[in-house]
Protein backbone atom coordinates (compact mmCIF):
# COMPACT_ATOMS: atom_id res chain seq x y z
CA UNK A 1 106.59 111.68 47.32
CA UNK A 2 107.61 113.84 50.15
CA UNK A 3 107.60 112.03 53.53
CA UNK A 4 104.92 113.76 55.86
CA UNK A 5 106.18 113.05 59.48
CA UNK A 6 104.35 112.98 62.53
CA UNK A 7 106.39 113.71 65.02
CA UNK A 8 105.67 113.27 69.01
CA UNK A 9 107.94 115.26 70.62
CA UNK A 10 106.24 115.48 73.92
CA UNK A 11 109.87 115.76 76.07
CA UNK A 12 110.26 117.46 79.68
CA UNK A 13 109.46 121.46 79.58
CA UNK A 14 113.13 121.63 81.51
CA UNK A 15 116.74 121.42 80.86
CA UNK A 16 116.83 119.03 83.98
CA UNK A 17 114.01 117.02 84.45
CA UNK A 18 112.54 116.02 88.18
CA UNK A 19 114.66 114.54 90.48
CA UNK A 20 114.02 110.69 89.94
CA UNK A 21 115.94 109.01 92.58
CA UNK A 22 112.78 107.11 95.34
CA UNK A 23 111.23 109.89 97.48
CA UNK A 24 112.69 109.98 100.86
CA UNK A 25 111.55 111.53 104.16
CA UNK A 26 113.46 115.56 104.16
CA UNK A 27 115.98 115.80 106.81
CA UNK A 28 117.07 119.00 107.81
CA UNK A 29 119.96 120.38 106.33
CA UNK A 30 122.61 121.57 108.53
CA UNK A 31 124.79 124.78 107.69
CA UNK A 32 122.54 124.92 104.01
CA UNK A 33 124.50 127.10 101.41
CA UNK A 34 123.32 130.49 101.85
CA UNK A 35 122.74 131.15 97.75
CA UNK A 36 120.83 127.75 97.37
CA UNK A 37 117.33 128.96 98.24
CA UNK A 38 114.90 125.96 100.24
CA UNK A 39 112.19 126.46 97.10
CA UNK A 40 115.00 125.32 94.80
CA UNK A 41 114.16 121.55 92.91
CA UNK A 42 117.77 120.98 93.67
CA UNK A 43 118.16 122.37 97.33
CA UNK A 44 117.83 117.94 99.30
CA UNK A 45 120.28 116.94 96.32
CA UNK A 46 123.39 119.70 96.35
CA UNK A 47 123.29 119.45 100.28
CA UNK A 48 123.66 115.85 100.19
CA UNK A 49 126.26 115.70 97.73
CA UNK A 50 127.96 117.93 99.86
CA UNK A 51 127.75 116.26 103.01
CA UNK A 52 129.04 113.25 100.66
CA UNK A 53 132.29 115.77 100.52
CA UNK A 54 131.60 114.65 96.58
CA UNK A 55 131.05 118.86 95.82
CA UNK A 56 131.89 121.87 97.66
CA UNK A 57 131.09 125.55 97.94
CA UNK A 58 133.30 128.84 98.56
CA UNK A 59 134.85 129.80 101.60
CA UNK A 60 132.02 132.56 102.36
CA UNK A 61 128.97 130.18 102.13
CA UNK A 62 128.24 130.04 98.73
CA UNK A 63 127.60 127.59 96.18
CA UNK A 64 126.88 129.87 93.19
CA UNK A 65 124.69 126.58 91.59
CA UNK A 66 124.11 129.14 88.15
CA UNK A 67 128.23 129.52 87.70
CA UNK A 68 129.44 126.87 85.00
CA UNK A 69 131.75 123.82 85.90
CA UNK A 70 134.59 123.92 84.52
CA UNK A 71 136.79 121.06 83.04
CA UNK A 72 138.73 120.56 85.95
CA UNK A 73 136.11 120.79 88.91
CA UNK A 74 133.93 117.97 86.75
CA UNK A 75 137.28 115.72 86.84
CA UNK A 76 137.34 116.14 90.66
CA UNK A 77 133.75 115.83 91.09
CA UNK A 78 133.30 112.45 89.56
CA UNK A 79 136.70 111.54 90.95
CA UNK A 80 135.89 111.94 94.60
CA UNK A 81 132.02 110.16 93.23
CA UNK A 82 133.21 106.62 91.76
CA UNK A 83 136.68 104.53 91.42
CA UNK A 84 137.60 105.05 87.99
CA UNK A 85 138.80 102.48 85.52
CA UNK A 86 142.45 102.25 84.16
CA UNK A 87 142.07 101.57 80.93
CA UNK A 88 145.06 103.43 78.98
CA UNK A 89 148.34 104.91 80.02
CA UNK A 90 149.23 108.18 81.07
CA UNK A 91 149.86 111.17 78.46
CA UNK A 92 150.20 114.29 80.11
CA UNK A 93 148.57 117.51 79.24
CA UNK A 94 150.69 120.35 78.33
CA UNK A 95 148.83 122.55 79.83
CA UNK A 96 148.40 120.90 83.11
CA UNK A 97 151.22 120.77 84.92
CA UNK A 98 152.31 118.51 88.20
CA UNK A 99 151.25 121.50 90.18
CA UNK A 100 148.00 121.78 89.32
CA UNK A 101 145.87 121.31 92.46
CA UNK A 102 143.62 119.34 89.88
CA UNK A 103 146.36 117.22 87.94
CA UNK A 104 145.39 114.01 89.92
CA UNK A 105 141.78 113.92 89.33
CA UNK A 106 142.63 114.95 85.71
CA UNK A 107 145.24 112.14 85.08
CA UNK A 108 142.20 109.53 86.79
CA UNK A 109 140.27 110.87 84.18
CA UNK A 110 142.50 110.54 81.30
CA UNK A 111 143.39 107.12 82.38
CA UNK A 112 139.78 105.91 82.19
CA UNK A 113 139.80 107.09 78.67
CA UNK A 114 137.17 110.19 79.22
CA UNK A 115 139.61 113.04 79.03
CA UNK A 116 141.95 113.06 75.52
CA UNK A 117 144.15 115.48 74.36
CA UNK A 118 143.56 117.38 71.07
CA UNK A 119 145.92 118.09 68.62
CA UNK A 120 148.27 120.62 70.18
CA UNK A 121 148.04 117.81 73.43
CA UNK A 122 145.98 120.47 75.95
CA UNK A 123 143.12 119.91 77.55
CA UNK A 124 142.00 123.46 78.67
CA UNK A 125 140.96 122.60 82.51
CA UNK A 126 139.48 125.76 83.38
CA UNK A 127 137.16 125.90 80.20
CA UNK A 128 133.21 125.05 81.07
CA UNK A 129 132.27 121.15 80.56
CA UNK A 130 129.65 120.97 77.84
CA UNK A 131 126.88 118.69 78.45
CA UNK A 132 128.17 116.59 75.85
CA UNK A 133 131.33 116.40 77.03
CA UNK A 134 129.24 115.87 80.39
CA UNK A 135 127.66 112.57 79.24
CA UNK A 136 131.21 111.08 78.39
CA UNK A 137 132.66 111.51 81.69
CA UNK A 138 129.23 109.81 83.01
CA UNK A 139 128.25 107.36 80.52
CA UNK A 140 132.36 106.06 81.11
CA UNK A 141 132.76 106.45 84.68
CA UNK A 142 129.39 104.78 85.54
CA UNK A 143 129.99 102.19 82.38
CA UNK A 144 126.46 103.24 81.37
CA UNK A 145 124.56 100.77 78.55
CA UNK A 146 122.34 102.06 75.98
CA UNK A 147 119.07 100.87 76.33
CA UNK A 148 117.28 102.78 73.95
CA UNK A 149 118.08 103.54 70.24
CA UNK A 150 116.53 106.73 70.40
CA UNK A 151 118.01 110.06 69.39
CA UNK A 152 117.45 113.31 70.05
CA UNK A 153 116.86 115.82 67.35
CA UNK A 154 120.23 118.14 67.42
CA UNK A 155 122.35 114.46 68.47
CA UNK A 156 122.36 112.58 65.34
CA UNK A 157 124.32 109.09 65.08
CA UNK A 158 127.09 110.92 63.65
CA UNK A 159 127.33 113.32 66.29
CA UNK A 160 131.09 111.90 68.52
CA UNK A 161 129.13 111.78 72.06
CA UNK A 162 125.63 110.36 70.68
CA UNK A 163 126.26 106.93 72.28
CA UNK A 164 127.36 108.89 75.64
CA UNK A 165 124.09 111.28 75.07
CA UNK A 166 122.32 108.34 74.48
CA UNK A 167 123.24 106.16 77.67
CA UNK A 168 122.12 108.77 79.48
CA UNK A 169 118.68 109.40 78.22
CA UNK A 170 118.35 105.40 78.53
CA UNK A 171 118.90 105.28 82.22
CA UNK A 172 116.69 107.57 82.78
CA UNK A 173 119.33 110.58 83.78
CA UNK A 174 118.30 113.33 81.10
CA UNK A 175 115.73 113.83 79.36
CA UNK A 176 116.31 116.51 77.22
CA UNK A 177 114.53 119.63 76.28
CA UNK A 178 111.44 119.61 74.19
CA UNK A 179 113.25 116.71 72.11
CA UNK A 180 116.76 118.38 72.24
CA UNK A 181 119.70 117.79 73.98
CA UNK A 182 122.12 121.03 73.35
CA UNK A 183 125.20 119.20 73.64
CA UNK A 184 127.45 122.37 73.30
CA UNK A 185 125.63 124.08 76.31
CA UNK A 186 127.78 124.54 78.95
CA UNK A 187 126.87 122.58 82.32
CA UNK A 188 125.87 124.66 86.00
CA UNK A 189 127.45 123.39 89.37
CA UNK A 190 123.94 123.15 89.91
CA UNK A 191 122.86 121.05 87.08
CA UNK A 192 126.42 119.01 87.50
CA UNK A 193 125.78 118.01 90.77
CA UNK A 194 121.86 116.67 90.10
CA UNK A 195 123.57 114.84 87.52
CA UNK A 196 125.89 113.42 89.26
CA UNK A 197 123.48 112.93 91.68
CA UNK A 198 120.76 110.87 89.85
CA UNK A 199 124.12 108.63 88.25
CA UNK A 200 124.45 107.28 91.99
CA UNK A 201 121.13 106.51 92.45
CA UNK A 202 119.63 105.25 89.40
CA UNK A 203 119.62 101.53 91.18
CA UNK A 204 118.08 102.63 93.92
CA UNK A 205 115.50 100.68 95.14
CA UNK A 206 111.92 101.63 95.77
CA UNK A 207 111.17 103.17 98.93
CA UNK A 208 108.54 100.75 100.28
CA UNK A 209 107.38 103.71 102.08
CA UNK A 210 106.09 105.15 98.46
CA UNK A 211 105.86 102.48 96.39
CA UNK A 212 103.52 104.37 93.97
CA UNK A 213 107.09 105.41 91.83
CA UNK A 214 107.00 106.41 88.13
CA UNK A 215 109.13 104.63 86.12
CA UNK A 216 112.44 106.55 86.50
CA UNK A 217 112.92 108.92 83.16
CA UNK A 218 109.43 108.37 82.54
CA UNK A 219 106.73 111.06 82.44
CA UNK A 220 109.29 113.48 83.27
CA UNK A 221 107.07 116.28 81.42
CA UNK A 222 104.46 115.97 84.20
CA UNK A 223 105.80 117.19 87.83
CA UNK A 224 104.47 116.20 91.48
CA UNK A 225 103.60 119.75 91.69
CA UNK A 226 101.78 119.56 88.23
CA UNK A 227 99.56 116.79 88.75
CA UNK A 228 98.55 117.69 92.37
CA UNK A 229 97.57 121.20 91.30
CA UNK A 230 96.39 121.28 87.71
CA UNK A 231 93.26 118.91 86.91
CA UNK A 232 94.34 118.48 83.31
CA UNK A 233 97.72 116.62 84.06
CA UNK A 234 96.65 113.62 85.22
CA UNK A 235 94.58 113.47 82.08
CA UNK A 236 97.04 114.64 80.18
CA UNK A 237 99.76 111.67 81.52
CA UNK A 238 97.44 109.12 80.58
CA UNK A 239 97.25 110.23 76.96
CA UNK A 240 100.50 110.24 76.56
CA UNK A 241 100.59 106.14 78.29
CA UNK A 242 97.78 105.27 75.75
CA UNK A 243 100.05 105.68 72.73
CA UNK A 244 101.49 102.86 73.55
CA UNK A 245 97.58 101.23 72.36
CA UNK A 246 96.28 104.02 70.13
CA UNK A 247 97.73 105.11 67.02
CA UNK A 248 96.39 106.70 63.48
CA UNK A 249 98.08 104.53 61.57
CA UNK A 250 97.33 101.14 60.73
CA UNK A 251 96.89 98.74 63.27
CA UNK A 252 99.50 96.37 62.45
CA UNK A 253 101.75 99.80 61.77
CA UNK A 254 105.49 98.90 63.24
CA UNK A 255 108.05 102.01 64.01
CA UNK A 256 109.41 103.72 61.50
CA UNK A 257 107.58 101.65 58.76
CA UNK A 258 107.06 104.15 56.28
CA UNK A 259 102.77 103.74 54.48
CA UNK A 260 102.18 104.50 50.75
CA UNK A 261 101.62 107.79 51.56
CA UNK A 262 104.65 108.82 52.68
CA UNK A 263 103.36 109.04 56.45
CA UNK A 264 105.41 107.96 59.27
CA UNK A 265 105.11 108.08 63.04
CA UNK A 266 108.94 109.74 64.55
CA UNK A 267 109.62 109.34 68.47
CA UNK A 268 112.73 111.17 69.21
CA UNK A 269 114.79 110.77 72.75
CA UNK A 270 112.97 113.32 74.79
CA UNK A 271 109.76 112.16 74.54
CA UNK A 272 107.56 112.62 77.91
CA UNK A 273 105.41 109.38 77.28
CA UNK A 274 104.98 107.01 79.92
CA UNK A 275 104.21 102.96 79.42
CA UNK A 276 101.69 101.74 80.26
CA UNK A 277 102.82 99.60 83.00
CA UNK A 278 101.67 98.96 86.52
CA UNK A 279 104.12 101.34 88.21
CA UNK A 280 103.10 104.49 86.49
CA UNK A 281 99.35 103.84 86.64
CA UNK A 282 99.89 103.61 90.49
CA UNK A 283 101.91 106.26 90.10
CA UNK A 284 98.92 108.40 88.66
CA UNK A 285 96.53 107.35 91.12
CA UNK A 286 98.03 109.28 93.78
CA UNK A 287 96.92 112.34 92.27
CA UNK A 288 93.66 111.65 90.51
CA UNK A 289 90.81 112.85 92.52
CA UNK A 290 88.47 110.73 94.10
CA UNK A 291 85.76 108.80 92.09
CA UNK A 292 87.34 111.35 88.76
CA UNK A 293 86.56 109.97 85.49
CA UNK A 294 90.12 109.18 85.23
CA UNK A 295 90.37 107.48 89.33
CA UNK A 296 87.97 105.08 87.08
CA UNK A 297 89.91 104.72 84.17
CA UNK A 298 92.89 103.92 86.12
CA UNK A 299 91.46 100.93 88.21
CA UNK A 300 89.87 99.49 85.35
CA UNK A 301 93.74 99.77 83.43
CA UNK A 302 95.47 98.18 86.67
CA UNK A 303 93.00 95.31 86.21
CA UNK A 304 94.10 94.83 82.70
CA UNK A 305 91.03 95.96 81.30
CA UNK A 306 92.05 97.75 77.84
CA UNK A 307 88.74 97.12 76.22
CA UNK A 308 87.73 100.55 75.33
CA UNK A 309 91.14 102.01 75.11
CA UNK A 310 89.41 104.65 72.03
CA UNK A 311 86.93 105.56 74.24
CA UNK A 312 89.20 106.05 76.74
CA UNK A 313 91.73 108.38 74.77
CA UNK A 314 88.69 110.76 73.58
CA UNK A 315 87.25 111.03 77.10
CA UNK A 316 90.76 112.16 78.49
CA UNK A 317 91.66 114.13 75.22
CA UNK A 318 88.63 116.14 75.91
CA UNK A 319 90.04 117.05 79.50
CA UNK A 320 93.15 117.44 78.92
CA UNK A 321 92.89 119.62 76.12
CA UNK A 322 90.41 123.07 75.41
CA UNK A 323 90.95 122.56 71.85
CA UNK A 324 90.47 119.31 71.50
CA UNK A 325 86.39 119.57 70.87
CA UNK A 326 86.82 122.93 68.96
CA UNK A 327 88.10 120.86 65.84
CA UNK A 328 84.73 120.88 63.00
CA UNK A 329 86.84 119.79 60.08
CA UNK A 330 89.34 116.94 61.66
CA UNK A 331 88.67 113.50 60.66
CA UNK A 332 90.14 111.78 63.59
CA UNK A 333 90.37 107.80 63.30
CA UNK A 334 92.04 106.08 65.87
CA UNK A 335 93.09 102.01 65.99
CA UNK A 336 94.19 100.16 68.63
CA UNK A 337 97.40 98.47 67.74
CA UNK A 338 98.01 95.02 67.60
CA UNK A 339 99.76 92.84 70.33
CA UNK A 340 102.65 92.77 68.06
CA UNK A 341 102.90 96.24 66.99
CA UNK A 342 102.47 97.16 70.63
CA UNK A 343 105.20 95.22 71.74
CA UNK A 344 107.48 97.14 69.22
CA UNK A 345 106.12 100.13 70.09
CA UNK A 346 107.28 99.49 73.85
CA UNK A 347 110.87 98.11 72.50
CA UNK A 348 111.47 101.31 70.43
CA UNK A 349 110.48 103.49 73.00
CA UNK A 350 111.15 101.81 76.52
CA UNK A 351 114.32 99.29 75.45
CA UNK A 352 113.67 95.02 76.52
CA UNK A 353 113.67 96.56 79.98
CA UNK A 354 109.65 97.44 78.81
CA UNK A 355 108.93 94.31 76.92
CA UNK A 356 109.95 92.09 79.70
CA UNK A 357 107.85 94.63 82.32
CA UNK A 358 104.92 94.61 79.48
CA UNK A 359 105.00 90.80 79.27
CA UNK A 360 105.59 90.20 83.25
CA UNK A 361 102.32 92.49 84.06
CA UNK A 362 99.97 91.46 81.53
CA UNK A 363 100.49 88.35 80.35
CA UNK A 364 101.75 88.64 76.73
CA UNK A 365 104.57 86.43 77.04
């Protein structure tokens, strides 16, 4: 029988999703690039990695954040960023010579194990860096762990950077593009430096001036901007928590069982769900409006009330979605999953990071 699949790809609508380090007070940039506009996402981060003398721009002002990084200014980035490891000798490039104003930031590289030489024993420094290629230098430079054996749809296991692609997506630094990663895309200055950017400060503490902070890599789908001005999203973030309780399949259903009828539910890397843990549901109430159907829903959550969790996913389907109520033919049946398929639910999605949050916060040690 053929295997019907339902597969929840709800990832981020952007190549980059938002900026995830704690939100700080804006200072005011001095001498700002004159090509990085103040409405750009990335405007706070590229100045401050510059003032970090970590990036650069061109001698008349410039930045040119949309030009690709090439091999050789992602060595010296990430070299100027973090003291590399030593982990194998030197083998020169042949096409690199001592000369090159980039040969020490290259050898660092090649030392740590991140840059290798193919066959004819070049590396090409003035080609783009892919954003595969981008997760190796990262994943090794940072020593990044997977967390999360999730994989995006054009990555597969077999793919030679999944684990580096992967390490990324678990700490919360990419997450992806509607479920895909496009490893062979080359990487912006622009996009390098937010990436290099959220590597610093992915252990970052929470500002305890906003402690109402989404789980980093979480609900990346949903923006500040989003939720403040569109009364769906808030609606729509909290469907996406309460798959973590609500499911079609069986109750006791555990990811990626497969049922006698072929069905199974798929969650690829990219996925914009959020858990359903204290941080995000604070995180939520900061833009649900005043005594809203889903300002209730949200207090009654944070006091571990998940009694009418059904009820609760119909109610915010219906706002979150025109079409929802237009269905006459659907036969909809929802469950609420058991403790123990919830808790694998949480592990498959969210890595033991989640089930020790899940157990901390409500009690299901």
């Amino acid at each position: 029988m053929k295997n019907k699949i339902l597969s929840m790809v709800l990832a981020a609508a952007i190549m980059v999703p938002a900026v995830i380090a704690p939100i700080q007070a804006e200072a005011e940039v001095v001498s700002p690039f004159k090509d990085v506009s103040k409405n750009s996402p990335y405007y706070e981060i590229i100045h401050e990695m510059r003032d970090r003398h970590i990036i650069s721009g061109y001698e008349n002002g410039e930045f040119r954040p949309s030009e690709v990084i090439t091999r050789k200014h992602a060595a010296a980035l990430v070299n100027r960023a973090v003291k590399l490891p030593v982990t194998k000798e030197f083998v020169a490039f042949k096409d690199v010579s001592q000369k090159n104003a980039f040969f020490n930031d290259i050898k660092k590289l090649q030392q740590a194990g991140i840059f290798e030489p193919d066959a004819k024993g070049n590396l090409y420094p003035n080609q783009p860096i892919t954003r595969a290629e981008m997760a190796k230098v990262l994943t090794i430079a940072f020593d990044l762990k997977v967390k999360i054996d999730l994989e995006f749809m054009d990555v597969p296991r077999t793919h030679p950077s999944s684990k580096y692609i992967q390490a990324l997506y678990s700490n919360g630094i990419t997450t992806g593009n509607f479920g895909f990663y496009e490893p062979d895309k080359p990487v912006t200055r622009a996009h390098y430096a937010v990436f290099l950017h959220r590597t610093l400060h992915m252990n970052d503490p929470v500002d305890p001036s906003e402690p109402a902070q989404r789980i980093r890599g979480q609900l990346a789908k949903y923006t500040p901007e989003q939720l403040e001005n569109d009364p769906t999203m808030v609606a729509a973030a909290m469907v996406s928590m309460l798959h973590q309780k609500v499911t079609m399949s069986p109750a006791d259903y555990l990811i990626p069982e497969e049922l006698e009828d072929g069905w199974q539910e798929v969650y690829w890397a990219g996925n914009s769900l959020g858990q359903m843990a204290e941080e995000n549901i604070l995180y939520l109430k900061r833009f649900a409006k005043k005594d809203s159907k889903e300002e209730a829903i949200l207090d009654k959550w944070l006091q571990g009330d998940f009694s009418q969790v059904i009820k609760e996913y119909e109610e915010l389907k219906y706002i979150s979605d025109q079409e929802y109520g237009n269905c006459t033919v659907c036969d909809r049946k929802y469950n609420v999953r058991t403790k123990k398929a919830e808790e694998q639910f949480v592990r498959k999605l969210f890595g033991e990071e989640g089930v020790q949050r899940h157990r901390e916060q409500w009690g299901t040690k």
